[in-house]
N, C-alpha and C. Protein backbone atom coordinates (compact mmCIF):
# COMPACT_ATOMS: atom_id res chain seq x y z
N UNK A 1 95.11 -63.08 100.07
CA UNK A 1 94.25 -61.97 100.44
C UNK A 1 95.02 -60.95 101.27
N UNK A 2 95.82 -61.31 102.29
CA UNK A 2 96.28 -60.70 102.92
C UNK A 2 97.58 -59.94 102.43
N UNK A 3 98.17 -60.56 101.33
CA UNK A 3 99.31 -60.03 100.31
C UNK A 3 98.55 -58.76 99.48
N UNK A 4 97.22 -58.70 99.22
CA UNK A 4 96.61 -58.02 98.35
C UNK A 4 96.43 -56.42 98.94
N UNK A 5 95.94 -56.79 100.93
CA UNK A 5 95.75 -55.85 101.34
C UNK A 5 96.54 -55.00 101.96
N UNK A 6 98.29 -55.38 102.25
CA UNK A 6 99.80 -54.74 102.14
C UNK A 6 99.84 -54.47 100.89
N UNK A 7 99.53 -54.42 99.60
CA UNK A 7 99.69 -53.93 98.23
C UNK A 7 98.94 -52.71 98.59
N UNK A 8 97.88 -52.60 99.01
CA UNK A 8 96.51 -51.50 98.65
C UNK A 8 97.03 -50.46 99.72
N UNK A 9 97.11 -50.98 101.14
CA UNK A 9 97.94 -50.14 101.84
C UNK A 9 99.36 -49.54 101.79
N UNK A 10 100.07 -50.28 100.63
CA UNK A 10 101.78 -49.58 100.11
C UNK A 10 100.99 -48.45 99.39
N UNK A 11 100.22 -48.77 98.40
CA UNK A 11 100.00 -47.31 97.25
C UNK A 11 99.29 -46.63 97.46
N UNK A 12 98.35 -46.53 98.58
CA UNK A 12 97.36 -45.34 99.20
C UNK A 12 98.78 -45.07 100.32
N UNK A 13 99.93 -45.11 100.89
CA UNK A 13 100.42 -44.73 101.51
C UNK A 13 101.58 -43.84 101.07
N UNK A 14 101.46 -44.72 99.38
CA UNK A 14 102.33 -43.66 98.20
C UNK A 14 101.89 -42.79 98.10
N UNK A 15 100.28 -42.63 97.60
CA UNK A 15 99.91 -41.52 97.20
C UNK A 15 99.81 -40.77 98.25
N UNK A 16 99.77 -40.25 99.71
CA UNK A 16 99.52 -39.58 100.51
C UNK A 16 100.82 -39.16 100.83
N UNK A 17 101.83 -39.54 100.53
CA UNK A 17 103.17 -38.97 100.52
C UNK A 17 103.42 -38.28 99.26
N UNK A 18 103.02 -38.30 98.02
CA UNK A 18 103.26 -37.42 97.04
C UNK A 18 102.57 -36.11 97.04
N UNK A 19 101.55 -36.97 97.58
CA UNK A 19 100.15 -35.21 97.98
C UNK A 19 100.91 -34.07 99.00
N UNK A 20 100.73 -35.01 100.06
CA UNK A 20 101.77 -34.03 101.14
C UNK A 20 102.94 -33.40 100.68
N UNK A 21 103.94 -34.25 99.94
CA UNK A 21 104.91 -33.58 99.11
C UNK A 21 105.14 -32.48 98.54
N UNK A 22 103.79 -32.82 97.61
CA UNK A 22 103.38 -31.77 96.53
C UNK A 22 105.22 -32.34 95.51
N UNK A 23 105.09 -33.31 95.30
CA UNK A 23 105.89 -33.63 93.95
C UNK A 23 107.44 -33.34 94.33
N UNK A 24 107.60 -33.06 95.51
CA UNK A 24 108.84 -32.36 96.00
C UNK A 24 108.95 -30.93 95.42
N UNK A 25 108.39 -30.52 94.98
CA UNK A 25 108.33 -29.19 95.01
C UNK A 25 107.62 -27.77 96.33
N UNK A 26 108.17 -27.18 96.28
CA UNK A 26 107.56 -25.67 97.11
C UNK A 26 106.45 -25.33 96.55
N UNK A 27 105.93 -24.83 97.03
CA UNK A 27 104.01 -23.87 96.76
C UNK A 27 104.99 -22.65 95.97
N UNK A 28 105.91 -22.28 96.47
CA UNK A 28 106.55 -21.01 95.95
C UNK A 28 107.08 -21.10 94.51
N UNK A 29 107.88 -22.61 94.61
CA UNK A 29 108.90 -23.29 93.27
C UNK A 29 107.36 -23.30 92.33
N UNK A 30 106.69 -23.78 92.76
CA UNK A 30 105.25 -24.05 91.70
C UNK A 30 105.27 -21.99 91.30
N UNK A 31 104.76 -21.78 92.00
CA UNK A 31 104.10 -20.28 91.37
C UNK A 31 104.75 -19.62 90.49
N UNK A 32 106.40 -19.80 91.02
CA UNK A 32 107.20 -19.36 90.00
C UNK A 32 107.38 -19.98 88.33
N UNK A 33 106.67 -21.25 88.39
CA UNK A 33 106.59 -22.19 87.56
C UNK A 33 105.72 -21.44 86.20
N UNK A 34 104.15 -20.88 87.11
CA UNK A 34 103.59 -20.80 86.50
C UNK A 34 103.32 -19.38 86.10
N UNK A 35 104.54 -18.64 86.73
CA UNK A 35 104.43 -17.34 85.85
C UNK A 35 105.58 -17.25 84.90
N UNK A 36 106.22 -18.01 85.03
CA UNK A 36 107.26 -18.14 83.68
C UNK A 36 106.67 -19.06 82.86
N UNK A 37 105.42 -18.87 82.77
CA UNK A 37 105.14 -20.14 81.64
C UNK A 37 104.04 -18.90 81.02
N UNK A 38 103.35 -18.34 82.19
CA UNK A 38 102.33 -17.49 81.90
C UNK A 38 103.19 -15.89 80.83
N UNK A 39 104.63 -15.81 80.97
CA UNK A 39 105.21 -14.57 80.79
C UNK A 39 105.69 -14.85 79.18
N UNK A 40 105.98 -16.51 79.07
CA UNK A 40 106.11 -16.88 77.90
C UNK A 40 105.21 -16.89 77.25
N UNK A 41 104.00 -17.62 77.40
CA UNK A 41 102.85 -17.48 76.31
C UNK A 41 102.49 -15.62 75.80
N UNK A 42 102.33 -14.75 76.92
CA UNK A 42 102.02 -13.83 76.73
C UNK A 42 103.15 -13.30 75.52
N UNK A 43 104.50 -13.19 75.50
CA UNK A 43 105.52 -12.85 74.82
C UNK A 43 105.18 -14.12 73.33
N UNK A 44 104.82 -14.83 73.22
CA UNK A 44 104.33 -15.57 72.12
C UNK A 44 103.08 -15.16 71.43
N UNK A 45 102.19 -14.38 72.37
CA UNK A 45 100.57 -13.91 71.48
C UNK A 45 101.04 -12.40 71.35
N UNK A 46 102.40 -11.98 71.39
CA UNK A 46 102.60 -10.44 71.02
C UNK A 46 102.25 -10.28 69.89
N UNK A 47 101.66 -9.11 69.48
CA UNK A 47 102.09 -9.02 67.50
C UNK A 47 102.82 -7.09 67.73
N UNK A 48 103.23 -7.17 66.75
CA UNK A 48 103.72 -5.98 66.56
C UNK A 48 102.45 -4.84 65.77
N UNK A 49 101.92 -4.05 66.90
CA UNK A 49 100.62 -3.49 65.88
C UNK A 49 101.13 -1.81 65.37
N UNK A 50 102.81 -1.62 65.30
CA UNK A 50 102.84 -0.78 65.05
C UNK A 50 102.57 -0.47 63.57
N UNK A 51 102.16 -1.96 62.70
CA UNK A 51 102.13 -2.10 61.27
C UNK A 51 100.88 -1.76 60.89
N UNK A 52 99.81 -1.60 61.97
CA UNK A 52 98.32 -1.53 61.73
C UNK A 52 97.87 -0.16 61.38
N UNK A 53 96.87 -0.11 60.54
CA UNK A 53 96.47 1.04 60.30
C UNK A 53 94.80 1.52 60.25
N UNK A 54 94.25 2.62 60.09
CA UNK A 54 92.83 3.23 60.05
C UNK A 54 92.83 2.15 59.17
N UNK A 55 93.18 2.29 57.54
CA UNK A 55 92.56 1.73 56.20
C UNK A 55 93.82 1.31 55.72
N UNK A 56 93.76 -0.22 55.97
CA UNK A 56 94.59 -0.54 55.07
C UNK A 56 94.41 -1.84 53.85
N UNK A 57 95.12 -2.72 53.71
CA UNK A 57 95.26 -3.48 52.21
C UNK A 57 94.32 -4.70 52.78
N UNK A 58 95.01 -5.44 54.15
CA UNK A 58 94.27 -6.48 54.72
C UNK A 58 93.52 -6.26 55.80
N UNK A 59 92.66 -7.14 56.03
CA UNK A 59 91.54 -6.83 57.60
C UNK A 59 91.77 -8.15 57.70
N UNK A 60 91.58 -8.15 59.69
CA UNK A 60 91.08 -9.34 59.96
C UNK A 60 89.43 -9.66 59.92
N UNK A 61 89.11 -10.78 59.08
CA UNK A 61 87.56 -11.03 59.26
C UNK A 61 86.83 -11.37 60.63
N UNK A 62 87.31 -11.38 61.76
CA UNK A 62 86.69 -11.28 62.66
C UNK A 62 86.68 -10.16 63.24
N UNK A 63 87.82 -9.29 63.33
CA UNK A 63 87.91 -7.66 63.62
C UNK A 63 88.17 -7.33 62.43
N UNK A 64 87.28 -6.66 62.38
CA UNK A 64 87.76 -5.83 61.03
C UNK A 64 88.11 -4.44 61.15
N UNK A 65 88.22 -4.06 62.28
CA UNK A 65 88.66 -2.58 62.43
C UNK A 65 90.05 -2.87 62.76
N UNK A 66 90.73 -3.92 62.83
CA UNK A 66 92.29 -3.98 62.85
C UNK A 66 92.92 -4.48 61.32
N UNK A 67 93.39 -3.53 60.34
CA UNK A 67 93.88 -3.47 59.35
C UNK A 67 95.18 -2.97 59.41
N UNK A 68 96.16 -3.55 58.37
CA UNK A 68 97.15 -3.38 57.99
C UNK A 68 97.70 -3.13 56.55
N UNK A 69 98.66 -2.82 55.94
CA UNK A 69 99.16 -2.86 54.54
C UNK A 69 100.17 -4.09 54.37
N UNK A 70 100.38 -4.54 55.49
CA UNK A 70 101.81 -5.50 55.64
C UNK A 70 100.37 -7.18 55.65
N UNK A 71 100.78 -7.94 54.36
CA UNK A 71 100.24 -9.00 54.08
C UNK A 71 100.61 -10.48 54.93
N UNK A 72 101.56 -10.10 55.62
CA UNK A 72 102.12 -11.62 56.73
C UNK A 72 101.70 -11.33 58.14
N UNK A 73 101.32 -9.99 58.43
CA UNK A 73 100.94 -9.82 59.56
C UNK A 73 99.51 -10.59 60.26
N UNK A 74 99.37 -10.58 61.31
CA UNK A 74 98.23 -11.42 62.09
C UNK A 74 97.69 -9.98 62.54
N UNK A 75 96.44 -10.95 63.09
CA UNK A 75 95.39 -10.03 64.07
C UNK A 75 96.06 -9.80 65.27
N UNK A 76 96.58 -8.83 66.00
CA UNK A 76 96.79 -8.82 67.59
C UNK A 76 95.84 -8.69 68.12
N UNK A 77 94.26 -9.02 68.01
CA UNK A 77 93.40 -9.78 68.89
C UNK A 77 93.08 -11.17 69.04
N UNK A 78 93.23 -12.26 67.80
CA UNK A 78 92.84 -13.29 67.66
C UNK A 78 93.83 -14.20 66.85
N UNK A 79 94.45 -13.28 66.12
CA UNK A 79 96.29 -13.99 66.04
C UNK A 79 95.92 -14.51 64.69
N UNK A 80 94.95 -14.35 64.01
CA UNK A 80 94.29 -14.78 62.47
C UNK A 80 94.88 -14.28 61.48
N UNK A 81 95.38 -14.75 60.62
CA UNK A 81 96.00 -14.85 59.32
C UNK A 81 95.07 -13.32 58.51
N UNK A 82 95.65 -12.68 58.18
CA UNK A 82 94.71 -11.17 57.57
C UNK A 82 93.95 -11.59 56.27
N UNK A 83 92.94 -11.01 55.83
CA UNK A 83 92.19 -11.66 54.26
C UNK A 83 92.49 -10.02 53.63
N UNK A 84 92.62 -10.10 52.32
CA UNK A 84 93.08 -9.01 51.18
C UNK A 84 91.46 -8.63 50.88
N UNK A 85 91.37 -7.33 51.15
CA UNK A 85 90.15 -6.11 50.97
C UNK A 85 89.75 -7.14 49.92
N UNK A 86 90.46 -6.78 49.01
CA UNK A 86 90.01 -6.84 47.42
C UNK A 86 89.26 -8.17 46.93
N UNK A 87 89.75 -9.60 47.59
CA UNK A 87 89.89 -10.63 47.81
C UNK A 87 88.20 -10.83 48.63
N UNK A 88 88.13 -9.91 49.48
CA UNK A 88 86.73 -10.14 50.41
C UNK A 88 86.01 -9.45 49.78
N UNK A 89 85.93 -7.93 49.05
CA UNK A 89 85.10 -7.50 48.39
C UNK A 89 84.55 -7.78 47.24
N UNK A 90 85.37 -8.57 46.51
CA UNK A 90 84.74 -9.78 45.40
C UNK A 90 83.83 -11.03 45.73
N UNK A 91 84.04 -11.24 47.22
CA UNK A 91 83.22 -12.43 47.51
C UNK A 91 82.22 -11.52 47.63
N UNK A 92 82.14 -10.60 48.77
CA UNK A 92 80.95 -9.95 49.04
C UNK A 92 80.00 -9.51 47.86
N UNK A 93 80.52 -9.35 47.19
CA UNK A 93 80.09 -8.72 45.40
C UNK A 93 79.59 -9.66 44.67
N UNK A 94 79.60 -10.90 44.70
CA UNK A 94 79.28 -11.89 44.12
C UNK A 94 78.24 -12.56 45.52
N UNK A 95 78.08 -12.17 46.42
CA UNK A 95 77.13 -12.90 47.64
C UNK A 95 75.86 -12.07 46.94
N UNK A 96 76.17 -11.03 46.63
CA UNK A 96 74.81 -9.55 46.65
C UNK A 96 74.14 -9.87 45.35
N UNK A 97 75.15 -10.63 44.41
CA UNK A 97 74.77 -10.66 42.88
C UNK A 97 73.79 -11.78 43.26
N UNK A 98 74.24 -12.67 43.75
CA UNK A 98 73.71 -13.82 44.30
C UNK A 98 72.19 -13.85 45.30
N UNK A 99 72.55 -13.01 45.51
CA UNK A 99 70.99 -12.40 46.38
C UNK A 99 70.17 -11.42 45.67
N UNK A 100 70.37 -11.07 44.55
CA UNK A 100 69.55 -10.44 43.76
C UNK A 100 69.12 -11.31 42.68
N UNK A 101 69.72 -12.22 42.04
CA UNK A 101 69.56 -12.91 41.23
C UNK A 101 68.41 -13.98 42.00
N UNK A 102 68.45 -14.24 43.08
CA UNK A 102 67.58 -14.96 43.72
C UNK A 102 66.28 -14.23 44.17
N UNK A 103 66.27 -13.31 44.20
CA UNK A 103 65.00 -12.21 44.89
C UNK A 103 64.45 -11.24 43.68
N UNK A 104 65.31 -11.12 42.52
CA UNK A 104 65.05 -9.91 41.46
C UNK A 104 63.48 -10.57 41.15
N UNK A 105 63.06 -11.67 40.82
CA UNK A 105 61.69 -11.76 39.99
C UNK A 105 60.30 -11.65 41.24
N UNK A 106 60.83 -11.74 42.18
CA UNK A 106 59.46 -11.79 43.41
C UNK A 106 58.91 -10.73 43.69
N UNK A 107 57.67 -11.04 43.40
CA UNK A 107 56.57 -9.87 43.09
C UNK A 107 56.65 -8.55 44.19
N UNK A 108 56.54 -9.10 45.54
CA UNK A 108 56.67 -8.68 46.79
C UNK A 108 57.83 -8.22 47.28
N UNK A 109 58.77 -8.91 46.93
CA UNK A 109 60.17 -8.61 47.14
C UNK A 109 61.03 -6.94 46.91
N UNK A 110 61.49 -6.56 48.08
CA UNK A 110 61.79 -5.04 48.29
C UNK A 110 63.46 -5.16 48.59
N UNK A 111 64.25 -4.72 47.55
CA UNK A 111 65.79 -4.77 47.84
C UNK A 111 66.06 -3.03 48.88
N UNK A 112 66.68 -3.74 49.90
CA UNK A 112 66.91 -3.01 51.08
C UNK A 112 68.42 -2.84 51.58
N UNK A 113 68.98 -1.78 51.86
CA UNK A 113 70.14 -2.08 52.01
C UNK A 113 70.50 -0.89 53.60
N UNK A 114 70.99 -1.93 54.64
CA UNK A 114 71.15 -1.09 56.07
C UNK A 114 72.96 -0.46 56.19
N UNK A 115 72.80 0.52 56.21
CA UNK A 115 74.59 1.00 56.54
C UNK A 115 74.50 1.20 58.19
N UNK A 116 75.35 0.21 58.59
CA UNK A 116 75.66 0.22 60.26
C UNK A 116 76.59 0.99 60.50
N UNK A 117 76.55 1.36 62.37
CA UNK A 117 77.75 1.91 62.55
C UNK A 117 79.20 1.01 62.82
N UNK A 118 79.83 1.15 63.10
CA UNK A 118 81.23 0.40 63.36
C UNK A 118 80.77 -0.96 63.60
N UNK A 119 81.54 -2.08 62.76
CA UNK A 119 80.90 -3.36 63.67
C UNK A 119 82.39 -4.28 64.13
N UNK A 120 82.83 -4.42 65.09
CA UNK A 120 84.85 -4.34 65.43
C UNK A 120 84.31 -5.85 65.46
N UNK A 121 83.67 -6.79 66.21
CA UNK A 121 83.89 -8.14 65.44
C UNK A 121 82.65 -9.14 64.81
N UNK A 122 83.15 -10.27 64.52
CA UNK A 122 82.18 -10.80 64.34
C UNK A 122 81.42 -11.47 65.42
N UNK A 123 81.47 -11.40 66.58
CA UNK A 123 80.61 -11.33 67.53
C UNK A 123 79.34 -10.31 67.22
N UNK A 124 79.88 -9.59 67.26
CA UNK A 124 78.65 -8.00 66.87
C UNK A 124 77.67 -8.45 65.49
N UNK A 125 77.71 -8.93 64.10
CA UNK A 125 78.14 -9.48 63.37
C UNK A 125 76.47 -10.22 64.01
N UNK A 126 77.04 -11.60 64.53
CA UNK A 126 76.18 -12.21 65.41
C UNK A 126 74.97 -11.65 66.05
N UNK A 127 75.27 -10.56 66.61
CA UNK A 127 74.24 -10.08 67.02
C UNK A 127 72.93 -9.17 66.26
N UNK A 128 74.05 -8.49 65.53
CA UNK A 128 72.75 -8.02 63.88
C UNK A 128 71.74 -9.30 63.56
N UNK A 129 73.08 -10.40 63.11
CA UNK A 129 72.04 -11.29 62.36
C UNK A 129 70.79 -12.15 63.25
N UNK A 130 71.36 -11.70 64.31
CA UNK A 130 69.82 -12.87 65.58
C UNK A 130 69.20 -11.77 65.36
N UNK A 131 68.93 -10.45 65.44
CA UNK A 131 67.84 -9.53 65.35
C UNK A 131 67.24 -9.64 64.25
N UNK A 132 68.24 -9.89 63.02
CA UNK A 132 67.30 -9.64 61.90
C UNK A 132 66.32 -10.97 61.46
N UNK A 133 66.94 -11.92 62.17
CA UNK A 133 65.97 -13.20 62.16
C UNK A 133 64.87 -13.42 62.51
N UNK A 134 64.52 -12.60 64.00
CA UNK A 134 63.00 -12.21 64.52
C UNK A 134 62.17 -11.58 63.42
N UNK A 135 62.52 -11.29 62.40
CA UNK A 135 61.91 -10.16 61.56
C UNK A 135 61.38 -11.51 60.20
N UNK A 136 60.04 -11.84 60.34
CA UNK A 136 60.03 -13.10 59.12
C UNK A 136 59.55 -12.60 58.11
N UNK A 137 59.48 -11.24 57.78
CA UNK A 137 59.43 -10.95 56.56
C UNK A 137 60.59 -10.45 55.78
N UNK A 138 61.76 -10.49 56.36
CA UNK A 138 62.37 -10.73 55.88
C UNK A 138 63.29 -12.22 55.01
N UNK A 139 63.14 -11.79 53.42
CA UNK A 139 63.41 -12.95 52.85
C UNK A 139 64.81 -13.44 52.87
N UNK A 140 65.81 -12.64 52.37
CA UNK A 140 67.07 -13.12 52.83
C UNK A 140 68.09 -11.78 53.20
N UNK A 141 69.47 -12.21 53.38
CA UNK A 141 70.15 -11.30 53.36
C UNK A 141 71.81 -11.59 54.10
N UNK A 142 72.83 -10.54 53.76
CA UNK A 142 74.13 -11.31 54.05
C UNK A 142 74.70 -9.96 54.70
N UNK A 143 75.40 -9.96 55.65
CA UNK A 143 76.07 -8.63 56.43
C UNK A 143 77.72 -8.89 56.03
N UNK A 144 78.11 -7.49 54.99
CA UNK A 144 79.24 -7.18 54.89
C UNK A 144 80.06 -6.32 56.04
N UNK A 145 80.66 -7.21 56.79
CA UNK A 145 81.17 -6.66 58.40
C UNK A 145 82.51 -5.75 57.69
N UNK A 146 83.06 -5.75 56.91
CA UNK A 146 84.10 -4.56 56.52
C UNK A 146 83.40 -3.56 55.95
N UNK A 147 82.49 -3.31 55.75
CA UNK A 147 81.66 -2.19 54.45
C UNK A 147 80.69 -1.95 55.37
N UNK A 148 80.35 -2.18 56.32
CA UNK A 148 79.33 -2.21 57.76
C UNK A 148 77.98 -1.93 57.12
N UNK A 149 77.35 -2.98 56.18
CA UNK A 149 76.19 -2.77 55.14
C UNK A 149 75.80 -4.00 55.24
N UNK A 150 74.14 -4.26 55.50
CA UNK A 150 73.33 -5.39 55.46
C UNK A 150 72.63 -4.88 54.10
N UNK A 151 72.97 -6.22 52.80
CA UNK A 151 72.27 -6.05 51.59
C UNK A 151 71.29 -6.88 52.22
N UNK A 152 69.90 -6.73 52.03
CA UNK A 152 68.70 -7.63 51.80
C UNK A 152 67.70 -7.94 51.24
N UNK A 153 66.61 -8.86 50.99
CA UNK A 153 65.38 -8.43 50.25
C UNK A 153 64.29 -8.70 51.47
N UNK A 154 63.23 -8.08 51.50
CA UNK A 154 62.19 -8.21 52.22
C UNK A 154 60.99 -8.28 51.72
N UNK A 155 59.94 -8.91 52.14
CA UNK A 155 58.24 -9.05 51.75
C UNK A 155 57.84 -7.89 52.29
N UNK A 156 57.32 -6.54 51.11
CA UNK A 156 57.04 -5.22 51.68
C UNK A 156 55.10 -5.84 52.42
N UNK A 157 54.92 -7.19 52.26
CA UNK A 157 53.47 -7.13 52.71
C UNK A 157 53.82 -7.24 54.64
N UNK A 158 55.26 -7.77 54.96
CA UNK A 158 54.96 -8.81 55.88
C UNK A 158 56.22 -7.56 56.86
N UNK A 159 56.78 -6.44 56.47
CA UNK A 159 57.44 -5.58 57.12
C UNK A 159 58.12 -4.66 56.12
N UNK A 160 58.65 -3.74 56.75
CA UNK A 160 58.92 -2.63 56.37
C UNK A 160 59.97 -1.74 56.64
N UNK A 161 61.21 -0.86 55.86
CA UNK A 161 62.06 -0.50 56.09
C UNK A 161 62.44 0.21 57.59
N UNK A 162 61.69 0.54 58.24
CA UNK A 162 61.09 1.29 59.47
C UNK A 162 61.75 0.27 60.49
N UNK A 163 60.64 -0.99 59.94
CA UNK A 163 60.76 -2.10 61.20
C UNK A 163 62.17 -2.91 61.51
N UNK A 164 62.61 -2.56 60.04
CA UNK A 164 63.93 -3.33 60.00
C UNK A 164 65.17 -2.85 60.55
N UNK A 165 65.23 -1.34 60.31
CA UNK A 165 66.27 -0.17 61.03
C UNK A 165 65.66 -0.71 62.54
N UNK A 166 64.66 -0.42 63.27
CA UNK A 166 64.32 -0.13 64.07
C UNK A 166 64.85 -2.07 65.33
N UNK A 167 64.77 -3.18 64.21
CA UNK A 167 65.23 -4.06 65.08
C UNK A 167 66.88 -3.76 65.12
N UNK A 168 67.75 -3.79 64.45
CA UNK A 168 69.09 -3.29 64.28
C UNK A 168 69.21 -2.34 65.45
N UNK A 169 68.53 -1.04 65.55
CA UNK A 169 69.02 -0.04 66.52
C UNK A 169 68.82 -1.06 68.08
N UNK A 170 67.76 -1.52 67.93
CA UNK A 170 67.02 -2.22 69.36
C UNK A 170 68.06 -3.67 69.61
N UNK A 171 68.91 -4.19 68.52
CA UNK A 171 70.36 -4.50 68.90
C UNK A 171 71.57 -4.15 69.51
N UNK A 172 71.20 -2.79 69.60
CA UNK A 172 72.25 -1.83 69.84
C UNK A 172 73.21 -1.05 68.85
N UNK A 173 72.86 -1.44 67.36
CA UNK A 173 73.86 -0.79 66.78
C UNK A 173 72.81 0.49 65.52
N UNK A 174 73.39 1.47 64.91
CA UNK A 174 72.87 2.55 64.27
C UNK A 174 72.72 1.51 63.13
N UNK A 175 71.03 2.11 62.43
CA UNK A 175 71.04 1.25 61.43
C UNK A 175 70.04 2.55 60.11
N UNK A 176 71.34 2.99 59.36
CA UNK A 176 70.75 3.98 58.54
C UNK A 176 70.74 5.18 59.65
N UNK A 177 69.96 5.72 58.91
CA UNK A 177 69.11 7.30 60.32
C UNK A 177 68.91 6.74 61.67
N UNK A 178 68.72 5.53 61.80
CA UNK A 178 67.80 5.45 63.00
C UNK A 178 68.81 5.14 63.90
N UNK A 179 69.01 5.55 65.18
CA UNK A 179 70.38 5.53 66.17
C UNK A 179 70.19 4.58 66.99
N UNK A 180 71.04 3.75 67.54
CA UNK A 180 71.18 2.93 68.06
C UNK A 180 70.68 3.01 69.68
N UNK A 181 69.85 2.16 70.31
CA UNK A 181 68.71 2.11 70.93
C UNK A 181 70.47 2.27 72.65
N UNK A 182 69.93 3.15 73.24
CA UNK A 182 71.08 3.63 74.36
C UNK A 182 71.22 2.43 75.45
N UNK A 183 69.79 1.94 75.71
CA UNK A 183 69.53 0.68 76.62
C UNK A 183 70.23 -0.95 76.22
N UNK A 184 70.20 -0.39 74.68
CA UNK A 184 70.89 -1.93 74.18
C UNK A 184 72.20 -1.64 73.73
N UNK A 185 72.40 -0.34 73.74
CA UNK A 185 74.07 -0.66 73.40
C UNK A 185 74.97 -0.73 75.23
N UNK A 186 74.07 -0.67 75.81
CA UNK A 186 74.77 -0.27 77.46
C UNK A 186 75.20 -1.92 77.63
N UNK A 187 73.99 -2.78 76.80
CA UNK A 187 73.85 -4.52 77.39
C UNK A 187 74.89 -5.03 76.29
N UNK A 188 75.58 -3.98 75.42
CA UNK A 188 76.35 -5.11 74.06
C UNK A 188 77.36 -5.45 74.67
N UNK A 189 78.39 -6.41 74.64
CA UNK A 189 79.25 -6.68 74.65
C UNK A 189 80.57 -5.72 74.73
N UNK A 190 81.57 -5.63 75.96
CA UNK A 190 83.15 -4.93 75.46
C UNK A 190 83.20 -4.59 74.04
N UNK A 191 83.52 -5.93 73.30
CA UNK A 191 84.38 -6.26 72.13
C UNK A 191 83.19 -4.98 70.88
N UNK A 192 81.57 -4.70 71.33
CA UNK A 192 80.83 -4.41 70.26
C UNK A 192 80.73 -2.62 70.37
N UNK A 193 80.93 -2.00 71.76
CA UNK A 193 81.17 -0.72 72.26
C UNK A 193 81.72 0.28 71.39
């Protein structure tokens, strides 16, 4: 017992010498530690955005207002591999076929289509689609974040083109004519501004 409690008192007497220590290192040797670690990562998430352009070949799908013509390049916001226009506008084209083919025979059913203003990520993106969810007459619908266009269909008994611009603006973003509500774009997000 008494062998047990010179054991317990050696390594609580270790550890209070490594603490005090601090590892044999300086508070100073540390800081310097951690801005050469901090100077490296930063020099590792560089991208070169002199390749980026207004309109170019690839977008990133989460920003899509950062485009390029150069196909190996990344996002210099999120460091994401770029997707080919052409490549996304065929999916999108086949989502819409797909949503008409599903909505074309319903009696009630009103094909609607919202042109937004700028939408820079898919955060923003996010935020269209929680607004348009409050709205249950609306039946379905898919937001093309490069083409800044919500295709949809809606139940003209259960809402109405009016109501639908009008939740979009009250998101904060322009939806068609109707301008984007000043109180909710003040609350959007940096990244949605």
């Amino acid at each position: 017992m008494r062998k047990l409690k010179l054991i317990a008192l050696f390594v609580v007497t270790l550890v209070l010498l490594y603490t005090l220590l601090g590892c044999g290192k300086k508070e100073s040797d540390m800081k310097d530690d951690k801005q050469k670690s901090e100077m490296k990562h930063e020099e590792h998430n560089m991208t070169d955005t002199s390749k980026f352009a207004a309109d170019g070949k690839y977008f990133c799908s989460m920003h899509p207002t950062q485009q390029t013509n150069d196909p190996n390049a990344r996002c210099p916001i999120c460091k994401m591999k770029l997707t080919g226009k052409d490549e996304y506008n065929k999916k999108m084209m086949d989502e819409h076929e797909a949503l008409e083919q599903k909505n074309a025979g319903k009696k009630d059913a009103i094909h609607f289509e919202v042109k937004l203003s700028v939408i820079k990520s898919d955060e923003c993106q996010g935020l269209i689609e929680s607004a348009l969810s409050k709205d249950k007459g609306i039946l379905e619908y898919h937001v093309d974040i490069l083409n800044r266009v919500v295709h949809m269909y809606f139940d003209k008994n259960k809402t109405s083109k009016s109501n639908i611009e009008k939740l979009v603006a009250d998101a904060g973003f322009d939806a068609n004519d109707t301008k984007a509500n000043p109180d909710a774009v003040s609350k959007l997000p940096a990244e949605c501004k």
